[in-house]
C-alpha atoms as a PDB file:
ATOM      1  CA  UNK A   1      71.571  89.063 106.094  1.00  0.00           C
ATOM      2  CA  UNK A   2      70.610  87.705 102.685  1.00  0.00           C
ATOM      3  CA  UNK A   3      67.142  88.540 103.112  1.00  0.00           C
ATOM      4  CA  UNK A   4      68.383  91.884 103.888  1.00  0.00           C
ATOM      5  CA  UNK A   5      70.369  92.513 100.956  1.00  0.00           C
ATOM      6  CA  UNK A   6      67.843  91.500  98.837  1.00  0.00           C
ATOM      7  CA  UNK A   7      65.243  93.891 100.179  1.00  0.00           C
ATOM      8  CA  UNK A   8      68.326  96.344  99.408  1.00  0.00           C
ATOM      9  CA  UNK A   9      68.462  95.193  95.886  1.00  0.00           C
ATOM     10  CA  UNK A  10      72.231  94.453  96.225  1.00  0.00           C
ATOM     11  CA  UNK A  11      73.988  91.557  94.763  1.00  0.00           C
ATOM     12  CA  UNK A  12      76.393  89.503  96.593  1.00  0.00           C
ATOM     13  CA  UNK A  13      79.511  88.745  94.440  1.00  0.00           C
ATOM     14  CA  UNK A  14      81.535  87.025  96.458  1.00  0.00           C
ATOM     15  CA  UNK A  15      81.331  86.130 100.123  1.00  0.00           C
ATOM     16  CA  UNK A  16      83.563  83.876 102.524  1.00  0.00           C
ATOM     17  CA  UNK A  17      82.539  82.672 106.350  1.00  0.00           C
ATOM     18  CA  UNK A  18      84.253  81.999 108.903  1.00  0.00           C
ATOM     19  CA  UNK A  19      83.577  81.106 112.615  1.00  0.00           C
ATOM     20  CA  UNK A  20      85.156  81.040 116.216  1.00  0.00           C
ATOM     21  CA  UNK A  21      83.433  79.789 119.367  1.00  0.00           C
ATOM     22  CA  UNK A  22      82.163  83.629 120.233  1.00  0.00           C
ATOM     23  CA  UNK A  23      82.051  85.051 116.711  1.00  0.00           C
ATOM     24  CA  UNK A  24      81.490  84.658 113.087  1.00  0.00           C
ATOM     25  CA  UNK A  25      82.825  87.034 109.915  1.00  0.00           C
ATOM     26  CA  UNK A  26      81.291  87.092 106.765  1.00  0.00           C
ATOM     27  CA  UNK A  27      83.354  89.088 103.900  1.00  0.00           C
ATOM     28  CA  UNK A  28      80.864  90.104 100.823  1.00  0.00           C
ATOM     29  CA  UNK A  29      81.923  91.907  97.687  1.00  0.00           C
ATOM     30  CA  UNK A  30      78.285  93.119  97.322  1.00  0.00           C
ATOM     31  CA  UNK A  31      77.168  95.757  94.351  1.00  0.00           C
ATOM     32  CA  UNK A  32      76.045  98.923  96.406  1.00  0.00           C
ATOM     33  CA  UNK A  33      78.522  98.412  99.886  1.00  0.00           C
ATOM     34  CA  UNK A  34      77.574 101.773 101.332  1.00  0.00           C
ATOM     35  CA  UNK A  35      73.687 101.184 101.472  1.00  0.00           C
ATOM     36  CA  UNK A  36      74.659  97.373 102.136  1.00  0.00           C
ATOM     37  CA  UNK A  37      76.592  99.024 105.411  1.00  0.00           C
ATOM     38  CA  UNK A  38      73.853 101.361 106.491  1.00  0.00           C
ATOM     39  CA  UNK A  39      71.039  98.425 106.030  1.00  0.00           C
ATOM     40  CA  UNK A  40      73.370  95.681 108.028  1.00  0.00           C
ATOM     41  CA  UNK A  41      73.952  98.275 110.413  1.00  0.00           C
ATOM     42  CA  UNK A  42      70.472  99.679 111.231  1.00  0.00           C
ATOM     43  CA  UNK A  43      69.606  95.647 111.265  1.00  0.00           C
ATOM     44  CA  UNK A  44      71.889  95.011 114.801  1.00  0.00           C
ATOM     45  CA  UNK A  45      74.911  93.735 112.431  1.00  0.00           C
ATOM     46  CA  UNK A  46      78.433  95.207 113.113  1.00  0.00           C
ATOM     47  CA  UNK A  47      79.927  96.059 109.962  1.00  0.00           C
ATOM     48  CA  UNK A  48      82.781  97.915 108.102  1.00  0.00           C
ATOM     49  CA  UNK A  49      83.773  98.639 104.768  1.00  0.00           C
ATOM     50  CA  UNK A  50      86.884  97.246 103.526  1.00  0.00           C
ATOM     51  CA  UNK A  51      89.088  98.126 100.423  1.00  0.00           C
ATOM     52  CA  UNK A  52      90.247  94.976  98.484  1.00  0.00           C
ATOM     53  CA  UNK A  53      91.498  93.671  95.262  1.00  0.00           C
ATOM     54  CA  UNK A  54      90.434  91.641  92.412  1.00  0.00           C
ATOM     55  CA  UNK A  55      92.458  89.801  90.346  1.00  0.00           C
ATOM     56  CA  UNK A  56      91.539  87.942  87.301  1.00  0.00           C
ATOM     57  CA  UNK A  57      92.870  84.840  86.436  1.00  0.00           C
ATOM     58  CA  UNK A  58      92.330  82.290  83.824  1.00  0.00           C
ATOM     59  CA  UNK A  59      90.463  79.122  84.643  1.00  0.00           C
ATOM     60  CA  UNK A  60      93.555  76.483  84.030  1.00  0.00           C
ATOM     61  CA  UNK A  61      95.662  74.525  86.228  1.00  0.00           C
ATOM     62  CA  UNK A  62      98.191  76.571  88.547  1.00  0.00           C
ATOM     63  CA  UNK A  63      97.019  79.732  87.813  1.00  0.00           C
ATOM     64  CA  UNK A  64      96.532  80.572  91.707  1.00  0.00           C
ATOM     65  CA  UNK A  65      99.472  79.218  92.314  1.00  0.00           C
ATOM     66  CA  UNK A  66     100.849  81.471  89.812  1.00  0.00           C
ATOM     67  CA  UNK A  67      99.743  84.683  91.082  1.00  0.00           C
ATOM     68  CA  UNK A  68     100.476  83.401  94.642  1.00  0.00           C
ATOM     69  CA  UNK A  69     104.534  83.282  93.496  1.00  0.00           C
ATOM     70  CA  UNK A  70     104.260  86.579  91.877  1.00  0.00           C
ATOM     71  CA  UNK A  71     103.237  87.764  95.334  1.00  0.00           C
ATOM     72  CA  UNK A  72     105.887  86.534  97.386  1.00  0.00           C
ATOM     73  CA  UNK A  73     108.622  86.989  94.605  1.00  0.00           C
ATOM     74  CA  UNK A  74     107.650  90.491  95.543  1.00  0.00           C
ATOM     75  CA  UNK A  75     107.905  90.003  99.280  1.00  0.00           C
ATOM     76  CA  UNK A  76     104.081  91.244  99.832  1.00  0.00           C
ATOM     77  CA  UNK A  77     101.653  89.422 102.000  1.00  0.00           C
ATOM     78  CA  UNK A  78      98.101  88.673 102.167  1.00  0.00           C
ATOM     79  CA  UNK A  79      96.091  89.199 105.267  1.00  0.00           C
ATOM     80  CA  UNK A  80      92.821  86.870 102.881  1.00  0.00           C
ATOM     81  CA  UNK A  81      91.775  85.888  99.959  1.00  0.00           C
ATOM     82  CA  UNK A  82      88.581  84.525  98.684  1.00  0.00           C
ATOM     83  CA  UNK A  83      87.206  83.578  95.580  1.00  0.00           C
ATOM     84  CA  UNK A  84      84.461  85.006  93.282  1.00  0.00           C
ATOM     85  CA  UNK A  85      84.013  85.367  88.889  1.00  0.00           C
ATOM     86  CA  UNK A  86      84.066  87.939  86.563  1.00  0.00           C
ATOM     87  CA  UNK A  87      79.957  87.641  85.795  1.00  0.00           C
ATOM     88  CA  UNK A  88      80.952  89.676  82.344  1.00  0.00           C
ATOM     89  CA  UNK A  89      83.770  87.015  81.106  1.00  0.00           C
ATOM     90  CA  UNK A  90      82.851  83.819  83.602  1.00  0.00           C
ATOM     91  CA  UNK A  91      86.862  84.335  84.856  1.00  0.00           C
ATOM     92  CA  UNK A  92      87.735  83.816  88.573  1.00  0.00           C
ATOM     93  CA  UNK A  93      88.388  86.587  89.975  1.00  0.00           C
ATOM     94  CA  UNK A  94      90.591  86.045  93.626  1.00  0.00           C
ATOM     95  CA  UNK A  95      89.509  88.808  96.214  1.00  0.00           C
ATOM     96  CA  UNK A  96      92.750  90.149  98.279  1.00  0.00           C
ATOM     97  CA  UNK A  97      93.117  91.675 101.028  1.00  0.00           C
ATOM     98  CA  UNK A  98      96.196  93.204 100.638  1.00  0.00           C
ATOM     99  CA  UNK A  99      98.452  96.225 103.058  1.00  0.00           C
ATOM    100  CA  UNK A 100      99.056  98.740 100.016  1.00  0.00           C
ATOM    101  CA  UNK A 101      96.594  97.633  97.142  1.00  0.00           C
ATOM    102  CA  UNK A 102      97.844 100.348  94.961  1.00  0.00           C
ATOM    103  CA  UNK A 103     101.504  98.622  95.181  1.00  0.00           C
ATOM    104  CA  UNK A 104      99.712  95.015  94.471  1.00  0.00           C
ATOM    105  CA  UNK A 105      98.020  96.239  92.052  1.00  0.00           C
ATOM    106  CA  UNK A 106     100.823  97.718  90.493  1.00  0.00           C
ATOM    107  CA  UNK A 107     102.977  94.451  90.982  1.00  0.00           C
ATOM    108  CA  UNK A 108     100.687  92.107  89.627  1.00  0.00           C
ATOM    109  CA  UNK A 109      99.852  94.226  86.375  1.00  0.00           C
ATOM    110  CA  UNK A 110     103.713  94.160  85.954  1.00  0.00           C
ATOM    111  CA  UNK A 111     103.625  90.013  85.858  1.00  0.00           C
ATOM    112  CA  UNK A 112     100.276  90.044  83.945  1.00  0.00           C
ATOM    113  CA  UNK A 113      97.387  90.351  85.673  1.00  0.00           C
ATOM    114  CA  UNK A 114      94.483  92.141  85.304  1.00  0.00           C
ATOM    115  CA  UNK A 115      92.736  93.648  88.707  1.00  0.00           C
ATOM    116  CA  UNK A 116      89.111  94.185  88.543  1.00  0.00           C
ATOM    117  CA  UNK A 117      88.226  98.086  89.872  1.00  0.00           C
ATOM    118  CA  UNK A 118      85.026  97.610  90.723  1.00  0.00           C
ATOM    119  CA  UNK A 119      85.352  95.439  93.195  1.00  0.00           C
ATOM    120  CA  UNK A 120      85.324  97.114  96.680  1.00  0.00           C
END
């Protein structure tokens, strides 16, 4: 898949594995996810586009934590979250994968957090 992508010319930002005894899923925030869909695809890959949300927070102690209790002060779940970093500021940046991401989005900017837009 990497070798793939970097035929592509895409840029993985943030990726997360995981595995069962039949399957694995690998999440990617990549640069171009259309033409990273269409290459995975036409290599035997099944693949799907998936809308998520990315939060900056700062790099201290509890800050997760932080935007974890904003969540559920708010009653709204999280189906997964990964990490990856704001390259342009070297923040974290925590991927969610969220019901209504307009409404988290919303929620979070409320308590102080900044989402990042172009992550899709």
């Amino acid at each position: 898949m990497t070798g793939i992508l970097l035929e592509e010319d895409i840029n993985i930002l943030g990726s997360v594995t995981n595995d069962s005894a039949e399957y694995g899923i690998i999440r990617m925030v990549v640069s171009k996810p259309e033409q990273a869909l269409e290459a995975l695809t036409k290599a035997g890959f099944i693949c799907k586009l998936s809308d998520v949300l990315g939060i900056e927070v700062k790099d201290e102690v509890g800050n997760l934590n932080k935007l974890l209790l904003s969540l559920q002060e708010s009653n709204i779940n999280i189906d997964y979250l990964y990490l990856s970093f704001n390259r342009a500021t070297g923040l974290p940046i925590m991927v969610l994968h969220v019901p209504d991401i307009s409404e988290v989005e919303a929620c979070l900017r409320n308590k102080g957090f900044n989402s990042i837009s172009e992550v899709h």
